[in-house]
N, C-alpha and C. Protein backbone atom coordinates (compact mmCIF):
# COMPACT_ATOMS: atom_id res chain seq x y z
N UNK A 1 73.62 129.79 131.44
CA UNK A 1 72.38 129.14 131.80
C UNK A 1 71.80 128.47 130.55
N UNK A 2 71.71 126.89 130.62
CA UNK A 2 70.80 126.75 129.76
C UNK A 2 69.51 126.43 130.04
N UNK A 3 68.23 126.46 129.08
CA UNK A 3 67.19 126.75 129.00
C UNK A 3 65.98 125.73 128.04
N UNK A 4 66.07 124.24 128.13
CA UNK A 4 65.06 123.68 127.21
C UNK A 4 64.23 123.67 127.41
N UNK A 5 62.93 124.09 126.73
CA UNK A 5 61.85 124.30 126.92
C UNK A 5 61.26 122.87 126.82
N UNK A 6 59.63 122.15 127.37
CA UNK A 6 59.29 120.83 127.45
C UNK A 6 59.03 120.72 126.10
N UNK A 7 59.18 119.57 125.31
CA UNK A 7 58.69 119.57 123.80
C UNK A 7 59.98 119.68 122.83
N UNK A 8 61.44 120.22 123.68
CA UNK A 8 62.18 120.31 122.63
C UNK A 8 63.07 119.10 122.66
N UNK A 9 63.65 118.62 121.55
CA UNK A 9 63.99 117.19 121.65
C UNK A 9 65.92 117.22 121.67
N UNK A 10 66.74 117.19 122.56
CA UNK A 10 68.31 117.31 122.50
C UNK A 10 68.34 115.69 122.42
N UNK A 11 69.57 115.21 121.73
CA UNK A 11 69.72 114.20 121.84
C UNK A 11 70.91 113.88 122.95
N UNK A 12 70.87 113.04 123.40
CA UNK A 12 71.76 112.68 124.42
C UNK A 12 73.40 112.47 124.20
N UNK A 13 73.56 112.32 122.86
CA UNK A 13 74.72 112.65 122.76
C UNK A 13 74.76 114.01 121.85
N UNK A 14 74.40 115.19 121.71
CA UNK A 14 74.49 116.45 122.15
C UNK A 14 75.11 116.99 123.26
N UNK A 15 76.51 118.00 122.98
CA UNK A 15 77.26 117.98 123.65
C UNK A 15 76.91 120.17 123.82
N UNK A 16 75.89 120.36 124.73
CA UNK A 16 76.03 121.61 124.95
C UNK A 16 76.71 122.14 126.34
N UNK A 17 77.35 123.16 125.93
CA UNK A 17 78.39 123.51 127.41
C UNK A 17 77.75 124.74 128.05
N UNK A 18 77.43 124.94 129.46
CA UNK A 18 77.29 125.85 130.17
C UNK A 18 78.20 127.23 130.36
N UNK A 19 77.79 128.43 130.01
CA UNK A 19 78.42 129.63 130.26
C UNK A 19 79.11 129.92 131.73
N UNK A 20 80.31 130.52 131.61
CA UNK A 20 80.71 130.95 133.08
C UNK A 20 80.69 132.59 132.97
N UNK A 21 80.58 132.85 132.11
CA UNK A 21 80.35 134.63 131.52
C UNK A 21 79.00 134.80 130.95
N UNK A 22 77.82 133.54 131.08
CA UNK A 22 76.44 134.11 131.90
C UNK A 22 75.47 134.34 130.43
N UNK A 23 76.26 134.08 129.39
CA UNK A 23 75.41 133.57 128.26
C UNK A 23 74.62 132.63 128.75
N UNK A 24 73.13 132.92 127.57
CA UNK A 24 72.31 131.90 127.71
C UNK A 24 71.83 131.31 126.59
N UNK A 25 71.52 130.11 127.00
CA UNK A 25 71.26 129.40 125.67
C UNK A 25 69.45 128.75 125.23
N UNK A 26 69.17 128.95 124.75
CA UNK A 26 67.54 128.79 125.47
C UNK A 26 67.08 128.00 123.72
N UNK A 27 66.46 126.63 124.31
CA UNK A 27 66.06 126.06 123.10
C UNK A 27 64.72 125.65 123.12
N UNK A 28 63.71 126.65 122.26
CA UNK A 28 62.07 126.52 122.40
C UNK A 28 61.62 125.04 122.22
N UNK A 29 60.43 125.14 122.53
CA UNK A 29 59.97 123.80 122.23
C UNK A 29 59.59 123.33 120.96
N UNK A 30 59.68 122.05 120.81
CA UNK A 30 59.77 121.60 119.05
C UNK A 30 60.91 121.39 118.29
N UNK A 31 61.89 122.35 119.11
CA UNK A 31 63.32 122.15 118.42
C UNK A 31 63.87 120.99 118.56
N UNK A 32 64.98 120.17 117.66
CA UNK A 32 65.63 119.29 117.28
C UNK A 32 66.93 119.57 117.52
N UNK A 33 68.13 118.85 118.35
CA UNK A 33 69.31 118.69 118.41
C UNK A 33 69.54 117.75 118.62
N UNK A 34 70.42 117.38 117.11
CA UNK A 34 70.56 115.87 116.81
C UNK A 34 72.25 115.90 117.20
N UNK A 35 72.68 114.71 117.18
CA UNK A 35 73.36 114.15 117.72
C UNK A 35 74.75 114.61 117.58
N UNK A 36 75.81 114.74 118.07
CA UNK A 36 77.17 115.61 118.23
C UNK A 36 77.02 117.00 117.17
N UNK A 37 75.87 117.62 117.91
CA UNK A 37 75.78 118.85 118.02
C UNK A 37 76.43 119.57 118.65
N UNK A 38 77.78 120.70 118.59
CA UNK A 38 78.27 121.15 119.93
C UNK A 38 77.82 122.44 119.86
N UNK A 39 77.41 122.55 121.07
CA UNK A 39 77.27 124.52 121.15
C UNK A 39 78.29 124.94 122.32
N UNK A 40 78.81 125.82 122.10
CA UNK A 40 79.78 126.18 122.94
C UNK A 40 79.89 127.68 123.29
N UNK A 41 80.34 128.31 124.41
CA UNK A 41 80.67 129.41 124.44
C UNK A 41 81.73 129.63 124.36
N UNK A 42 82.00 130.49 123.49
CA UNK A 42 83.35 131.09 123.42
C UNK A 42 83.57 132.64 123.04
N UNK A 43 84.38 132.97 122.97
CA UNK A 43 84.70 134.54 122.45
C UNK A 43 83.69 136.03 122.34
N UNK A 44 82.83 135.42 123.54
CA UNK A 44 82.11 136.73 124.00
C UNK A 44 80.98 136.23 125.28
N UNK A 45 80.03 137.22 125.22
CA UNK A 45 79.34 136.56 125.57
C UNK A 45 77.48 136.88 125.97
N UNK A 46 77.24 136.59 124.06
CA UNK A 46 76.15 136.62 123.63
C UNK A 46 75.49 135.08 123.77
N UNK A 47 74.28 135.09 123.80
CA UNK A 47 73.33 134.25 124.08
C UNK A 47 72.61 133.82 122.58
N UNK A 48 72.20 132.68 123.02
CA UNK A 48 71.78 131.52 121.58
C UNK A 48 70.16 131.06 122.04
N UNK A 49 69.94 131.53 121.37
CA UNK A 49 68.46 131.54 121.13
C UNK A 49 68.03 130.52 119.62
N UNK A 50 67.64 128.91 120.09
CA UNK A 50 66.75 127.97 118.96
C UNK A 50 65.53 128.39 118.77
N UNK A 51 64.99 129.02 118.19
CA UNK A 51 63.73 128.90 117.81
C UNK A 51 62.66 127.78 117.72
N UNK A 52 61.22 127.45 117.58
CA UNK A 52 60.71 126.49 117.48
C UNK A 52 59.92 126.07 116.65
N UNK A 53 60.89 124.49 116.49
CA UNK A 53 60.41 123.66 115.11
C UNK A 53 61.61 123.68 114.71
N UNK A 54 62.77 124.45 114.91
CA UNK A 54 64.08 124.37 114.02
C UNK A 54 64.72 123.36 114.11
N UNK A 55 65.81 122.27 113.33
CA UNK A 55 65.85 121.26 113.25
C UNK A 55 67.36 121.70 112.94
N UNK A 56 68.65 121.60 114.06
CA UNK A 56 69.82 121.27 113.71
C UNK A 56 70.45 119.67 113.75
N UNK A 57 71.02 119.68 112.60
CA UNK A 57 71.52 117.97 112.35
C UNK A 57 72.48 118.21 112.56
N UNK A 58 73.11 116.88 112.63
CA UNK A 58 74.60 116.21 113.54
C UNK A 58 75.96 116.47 112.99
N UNK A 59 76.85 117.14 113.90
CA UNK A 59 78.04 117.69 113.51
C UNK A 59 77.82 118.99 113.02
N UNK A 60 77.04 119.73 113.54
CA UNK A 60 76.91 121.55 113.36
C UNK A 60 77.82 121.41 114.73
N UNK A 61 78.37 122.88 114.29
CA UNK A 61 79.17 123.50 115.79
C UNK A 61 78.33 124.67 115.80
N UNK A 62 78.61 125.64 117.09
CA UNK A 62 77.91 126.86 117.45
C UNK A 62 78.89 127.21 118.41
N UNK A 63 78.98 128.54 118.46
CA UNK A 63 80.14 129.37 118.95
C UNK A 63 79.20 130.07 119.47
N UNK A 64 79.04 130.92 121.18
CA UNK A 64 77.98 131.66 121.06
C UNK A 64 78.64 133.35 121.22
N UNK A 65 79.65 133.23 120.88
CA UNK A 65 80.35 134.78 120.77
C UNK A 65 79.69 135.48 121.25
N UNK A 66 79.16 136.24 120.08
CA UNK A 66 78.60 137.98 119.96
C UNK A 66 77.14 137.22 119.35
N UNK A 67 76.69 135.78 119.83
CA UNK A 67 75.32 135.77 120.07
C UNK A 67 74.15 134.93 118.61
N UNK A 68 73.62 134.43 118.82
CA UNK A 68 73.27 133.74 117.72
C UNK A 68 71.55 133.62 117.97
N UNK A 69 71.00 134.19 116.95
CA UNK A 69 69.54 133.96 117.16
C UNK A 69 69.05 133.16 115.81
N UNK A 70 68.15 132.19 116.11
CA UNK A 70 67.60 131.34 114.76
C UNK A 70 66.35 131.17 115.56
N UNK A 71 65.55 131.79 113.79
CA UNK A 71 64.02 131.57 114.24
C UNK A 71 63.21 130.56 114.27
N UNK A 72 62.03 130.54 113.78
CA UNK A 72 61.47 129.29 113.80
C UNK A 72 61.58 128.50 112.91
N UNK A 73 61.06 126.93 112.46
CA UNK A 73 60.95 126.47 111.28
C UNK A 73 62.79 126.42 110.78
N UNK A 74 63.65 126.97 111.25
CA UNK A 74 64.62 126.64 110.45
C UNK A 74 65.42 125.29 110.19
N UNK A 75 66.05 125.24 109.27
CA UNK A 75 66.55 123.52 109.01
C UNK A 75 67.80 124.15 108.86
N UNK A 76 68.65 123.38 109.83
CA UNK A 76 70.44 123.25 109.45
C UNK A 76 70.88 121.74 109.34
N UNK A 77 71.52 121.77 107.96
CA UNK A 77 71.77 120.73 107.46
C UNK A 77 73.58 120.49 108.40
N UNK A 78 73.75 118.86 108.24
CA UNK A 78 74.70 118.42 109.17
C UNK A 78 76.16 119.17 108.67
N UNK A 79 76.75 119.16 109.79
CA UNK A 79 78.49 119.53 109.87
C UNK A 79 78.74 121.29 109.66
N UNK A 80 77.42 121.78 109.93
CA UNK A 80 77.17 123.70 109.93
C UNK A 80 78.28 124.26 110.62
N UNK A 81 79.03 125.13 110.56
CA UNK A 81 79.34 125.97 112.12
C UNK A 81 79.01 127.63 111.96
N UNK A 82 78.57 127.72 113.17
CA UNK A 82 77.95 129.00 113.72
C UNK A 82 79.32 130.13 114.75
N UNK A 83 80.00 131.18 113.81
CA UNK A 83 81.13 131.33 114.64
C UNK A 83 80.82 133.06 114.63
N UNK A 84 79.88 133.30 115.53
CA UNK A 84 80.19 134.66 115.57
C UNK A 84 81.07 135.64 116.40
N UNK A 85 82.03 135.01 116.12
CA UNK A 85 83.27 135.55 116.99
C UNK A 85 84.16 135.83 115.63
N UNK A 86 85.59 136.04 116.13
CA UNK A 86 86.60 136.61 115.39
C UNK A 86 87.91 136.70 116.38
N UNK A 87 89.14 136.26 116.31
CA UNK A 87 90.16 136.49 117.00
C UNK A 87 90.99 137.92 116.37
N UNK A 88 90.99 138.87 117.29
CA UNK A 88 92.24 139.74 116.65
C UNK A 88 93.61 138.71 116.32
N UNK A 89 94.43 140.19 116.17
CA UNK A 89 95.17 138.96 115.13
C UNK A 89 96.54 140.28 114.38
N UNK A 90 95.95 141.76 114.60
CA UNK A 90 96.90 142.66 114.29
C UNK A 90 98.50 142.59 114.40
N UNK A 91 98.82 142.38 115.63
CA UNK A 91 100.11 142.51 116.42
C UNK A 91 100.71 140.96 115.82
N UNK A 92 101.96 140.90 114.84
CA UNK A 92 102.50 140.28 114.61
C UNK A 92 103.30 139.58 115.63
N UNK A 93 103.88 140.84 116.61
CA UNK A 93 104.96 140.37 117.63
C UNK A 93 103.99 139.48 119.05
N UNK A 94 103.08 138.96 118.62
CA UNK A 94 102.00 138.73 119.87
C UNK A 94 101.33 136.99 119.09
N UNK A 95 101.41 136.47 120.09
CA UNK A 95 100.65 135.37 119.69
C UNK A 95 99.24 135.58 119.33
N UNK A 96 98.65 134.75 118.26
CA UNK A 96 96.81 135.42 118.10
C UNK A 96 96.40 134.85 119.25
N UNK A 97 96.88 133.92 120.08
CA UNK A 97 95.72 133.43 121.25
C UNK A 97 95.87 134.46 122.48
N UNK A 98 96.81 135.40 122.30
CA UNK A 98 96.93 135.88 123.15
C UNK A 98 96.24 137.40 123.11
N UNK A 99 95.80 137.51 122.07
CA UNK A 99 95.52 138.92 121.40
C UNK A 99 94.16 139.18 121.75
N UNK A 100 93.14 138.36 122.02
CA UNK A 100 91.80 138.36 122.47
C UNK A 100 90.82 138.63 121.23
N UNK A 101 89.75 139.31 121.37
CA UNK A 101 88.93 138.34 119.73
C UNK A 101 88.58 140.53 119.42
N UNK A 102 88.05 140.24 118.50
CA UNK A 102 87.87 141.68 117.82
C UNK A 102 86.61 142.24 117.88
N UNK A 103 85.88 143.34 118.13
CA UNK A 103 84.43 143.80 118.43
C UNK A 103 83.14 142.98 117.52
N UNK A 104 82.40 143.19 118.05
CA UNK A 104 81.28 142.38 117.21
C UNK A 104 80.95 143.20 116.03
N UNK A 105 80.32 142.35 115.14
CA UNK A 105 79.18 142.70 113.99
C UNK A 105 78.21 142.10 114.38
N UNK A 106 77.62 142.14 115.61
CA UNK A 106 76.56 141.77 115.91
C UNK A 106 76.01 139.83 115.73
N UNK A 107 76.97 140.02 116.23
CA UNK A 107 76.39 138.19 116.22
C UNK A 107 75.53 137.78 114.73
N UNK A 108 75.23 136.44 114.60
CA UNK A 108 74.27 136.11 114.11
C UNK A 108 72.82 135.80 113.76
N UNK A 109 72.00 136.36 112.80
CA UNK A 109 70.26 136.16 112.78
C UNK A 109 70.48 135.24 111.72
N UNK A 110 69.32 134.57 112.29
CA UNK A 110 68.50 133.86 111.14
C UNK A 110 67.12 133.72 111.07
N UNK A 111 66.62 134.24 109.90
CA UNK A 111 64.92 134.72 110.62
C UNK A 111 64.15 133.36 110.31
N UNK A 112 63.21 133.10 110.33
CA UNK A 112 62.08 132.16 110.17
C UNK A 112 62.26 131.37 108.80
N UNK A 113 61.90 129.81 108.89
CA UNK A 113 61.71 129.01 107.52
C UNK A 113 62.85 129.09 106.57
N UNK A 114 63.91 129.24 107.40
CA UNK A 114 65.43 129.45 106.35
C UNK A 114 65.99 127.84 106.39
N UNK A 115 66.59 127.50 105.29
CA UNK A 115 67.28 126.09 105.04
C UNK A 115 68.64 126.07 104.71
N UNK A 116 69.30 125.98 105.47
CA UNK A 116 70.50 126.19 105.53
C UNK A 116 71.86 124.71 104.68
N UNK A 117 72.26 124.99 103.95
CA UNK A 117 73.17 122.95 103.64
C UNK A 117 73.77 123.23 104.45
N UNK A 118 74.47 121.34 104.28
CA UNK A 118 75.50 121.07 105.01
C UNK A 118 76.68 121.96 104.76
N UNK A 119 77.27 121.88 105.58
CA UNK A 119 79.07 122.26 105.82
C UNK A 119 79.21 123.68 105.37
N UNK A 120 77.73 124.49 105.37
CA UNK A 120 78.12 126.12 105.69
C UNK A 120 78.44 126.36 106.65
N UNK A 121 79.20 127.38 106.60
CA UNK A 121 80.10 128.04 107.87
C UNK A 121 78.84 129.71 107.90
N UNK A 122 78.75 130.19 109.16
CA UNK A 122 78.19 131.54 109.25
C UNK A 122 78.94 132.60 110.34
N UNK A 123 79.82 133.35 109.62
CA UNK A 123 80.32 134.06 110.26
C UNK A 123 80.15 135.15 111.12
N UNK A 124 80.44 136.24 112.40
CA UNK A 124 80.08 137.30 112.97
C UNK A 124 79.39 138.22 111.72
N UNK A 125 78.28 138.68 111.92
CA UNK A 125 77.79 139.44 110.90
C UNK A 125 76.40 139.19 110.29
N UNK A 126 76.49 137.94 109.74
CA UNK A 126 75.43 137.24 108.84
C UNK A 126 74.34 137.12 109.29
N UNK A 127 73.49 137.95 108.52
CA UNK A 127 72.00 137.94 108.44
C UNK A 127 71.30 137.38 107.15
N UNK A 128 70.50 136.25 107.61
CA UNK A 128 69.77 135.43 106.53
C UNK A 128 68.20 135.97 106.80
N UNK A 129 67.87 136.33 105.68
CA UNK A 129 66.38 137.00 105.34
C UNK A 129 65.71 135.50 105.62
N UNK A 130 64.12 135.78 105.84
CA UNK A 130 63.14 134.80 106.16
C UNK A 130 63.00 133.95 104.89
N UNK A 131 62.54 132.82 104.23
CA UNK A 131 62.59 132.00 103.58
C UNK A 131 63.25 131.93 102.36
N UNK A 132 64.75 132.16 103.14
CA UNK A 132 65.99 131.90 102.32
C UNK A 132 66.48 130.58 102.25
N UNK A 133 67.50 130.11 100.89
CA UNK A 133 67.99 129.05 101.28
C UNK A 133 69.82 129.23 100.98
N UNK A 134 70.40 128.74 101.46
CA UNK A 134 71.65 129.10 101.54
C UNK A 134 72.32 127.12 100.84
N UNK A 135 72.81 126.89 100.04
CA UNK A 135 73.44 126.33 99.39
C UNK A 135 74.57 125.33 100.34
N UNK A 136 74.45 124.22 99.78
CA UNK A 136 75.67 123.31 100.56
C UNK A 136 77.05 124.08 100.31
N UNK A 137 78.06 124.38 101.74
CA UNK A 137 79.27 124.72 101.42
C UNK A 137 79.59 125.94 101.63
N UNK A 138 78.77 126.90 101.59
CA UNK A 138 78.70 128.35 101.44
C UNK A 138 79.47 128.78 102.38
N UNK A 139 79.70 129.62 102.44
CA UNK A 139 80.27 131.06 103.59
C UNK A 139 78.96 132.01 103.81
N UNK A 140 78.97 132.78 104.46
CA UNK A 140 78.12 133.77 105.20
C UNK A 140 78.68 134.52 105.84
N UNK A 141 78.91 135.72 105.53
CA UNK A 141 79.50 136.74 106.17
C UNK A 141 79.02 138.02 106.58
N UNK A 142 77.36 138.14 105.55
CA UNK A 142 76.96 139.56 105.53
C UNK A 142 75.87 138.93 105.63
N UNK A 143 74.63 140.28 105.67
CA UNK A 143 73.24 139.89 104.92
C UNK A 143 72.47 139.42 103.24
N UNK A 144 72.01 138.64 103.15
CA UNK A 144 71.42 137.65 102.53
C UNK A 144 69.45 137.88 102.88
N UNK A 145 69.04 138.80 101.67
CA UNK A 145 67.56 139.38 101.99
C UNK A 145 66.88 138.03 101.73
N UNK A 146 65.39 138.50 102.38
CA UNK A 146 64.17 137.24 102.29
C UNK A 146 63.99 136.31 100.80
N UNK A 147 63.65 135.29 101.15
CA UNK A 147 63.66 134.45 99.92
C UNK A 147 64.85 134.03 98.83
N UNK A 148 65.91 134.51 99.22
CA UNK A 148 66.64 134.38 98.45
C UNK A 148 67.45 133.26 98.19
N UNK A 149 67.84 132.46 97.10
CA UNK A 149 68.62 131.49 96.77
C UNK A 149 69.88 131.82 96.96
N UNK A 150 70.82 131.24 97.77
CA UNK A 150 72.25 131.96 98.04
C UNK A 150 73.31 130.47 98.27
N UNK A 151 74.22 130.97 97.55
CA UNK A 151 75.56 129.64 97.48
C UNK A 151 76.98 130.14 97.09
N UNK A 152 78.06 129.66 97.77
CA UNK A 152 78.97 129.64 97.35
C UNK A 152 80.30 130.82 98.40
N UNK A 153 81.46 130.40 98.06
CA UNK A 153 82.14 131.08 98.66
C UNK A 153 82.97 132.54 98.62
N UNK A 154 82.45 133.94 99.12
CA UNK A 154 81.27 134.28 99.70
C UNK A 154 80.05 133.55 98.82
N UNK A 155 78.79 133.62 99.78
CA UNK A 155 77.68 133.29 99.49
C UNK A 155 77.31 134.43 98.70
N UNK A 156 76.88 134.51 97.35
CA UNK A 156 75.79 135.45 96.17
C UNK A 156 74.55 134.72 95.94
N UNK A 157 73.66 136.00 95.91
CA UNK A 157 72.59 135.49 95.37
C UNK A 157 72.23 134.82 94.28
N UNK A 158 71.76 133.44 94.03
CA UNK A 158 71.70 132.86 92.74
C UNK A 158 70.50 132.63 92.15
N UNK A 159 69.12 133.26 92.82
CA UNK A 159 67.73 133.44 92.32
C UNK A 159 67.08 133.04 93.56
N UNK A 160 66.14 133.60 93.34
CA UNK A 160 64.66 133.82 94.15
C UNK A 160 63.68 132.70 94.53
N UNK A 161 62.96 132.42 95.54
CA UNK A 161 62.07 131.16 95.68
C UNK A 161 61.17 132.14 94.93
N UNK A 162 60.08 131.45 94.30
CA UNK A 162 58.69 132.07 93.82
C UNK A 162 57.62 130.53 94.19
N UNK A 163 55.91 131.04 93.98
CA UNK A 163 55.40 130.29 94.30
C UNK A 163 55.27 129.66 93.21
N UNK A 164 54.95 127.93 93.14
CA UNK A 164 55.00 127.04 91.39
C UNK A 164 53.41 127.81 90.72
């Protein structure tokens, strides 16, 4: 089921796909989905929750696995992907597509006023603290506490916002 609230702005070439395993996708009002945005369901079937005011730019993907929540105010910079899924992958003698995907780490958070660069990837797991910023390029795999400056592959902390 999806869910836009009045006020939130999808662009028309925004390519979001409907659940048949009953995920929902619900995008508050104020939110921004700019243009070949894909959200997709795949490999579970957790629900995606935009927050409002959040602003995803063009060429982010979204996987809604094991579920993706982003709060308000957040900015995702273009070509993001959101994959909180995981394919098993153990059984050598087995194709991986055939193997089905591996238990959750709980999908993805992202709390309030977080700024995300381009061409980070955020994997099953990743929790971004409230007015964090996460670095062009990064990985995301774990938690990442409030305010924190974070870059690189894994993402480490590289210093603190403070007020000027």
């Amino acid at each position: 089921m999806i869910e836009i609230a009045p006020g939130a702005r999808v662009s028309r070439l925004a390519d979001i796909e409907d659940s048949v395993r009953g995920s929902r996708i619900i995008v508050c009002a104020g939110a921004v989905i700019d243009a070949f945005v894909k959200i997709k369901p795949a490999g579970g079937s957790g629900d995606v929750l935009i927050g409002p005011g959040t602003v995803i730019n063009a060429g982010c993907v979204l996987y809604t696995g094991h579920g993706i929540r982003i709060g308000a105010n957040v900015l995702i910079a273009a070509n993001c992907t959101l994959a909180p899924t995981d394919h098993a992958f153990a059984d050598p003698g087995r194709p991986i597509r055939d193997q089905g995907f591996r238990p959750s780490r709980g999908g993805i958070a992202i709390e309030d006023d977080v700024w995300i660069g381009a061409n980070t990837v955020l994997l099953d797991g990743a929790r971004i603290g409230a007015g964090s910023v996460v670095g062009a390029g990064s990985l995301v795999r774990g938690a990442l506490p409030p305010f924190c400056i974070a870059m690189g592959s894994p993402a480490r902390i590289r210093g603190w916002r403070r007020a000027p």
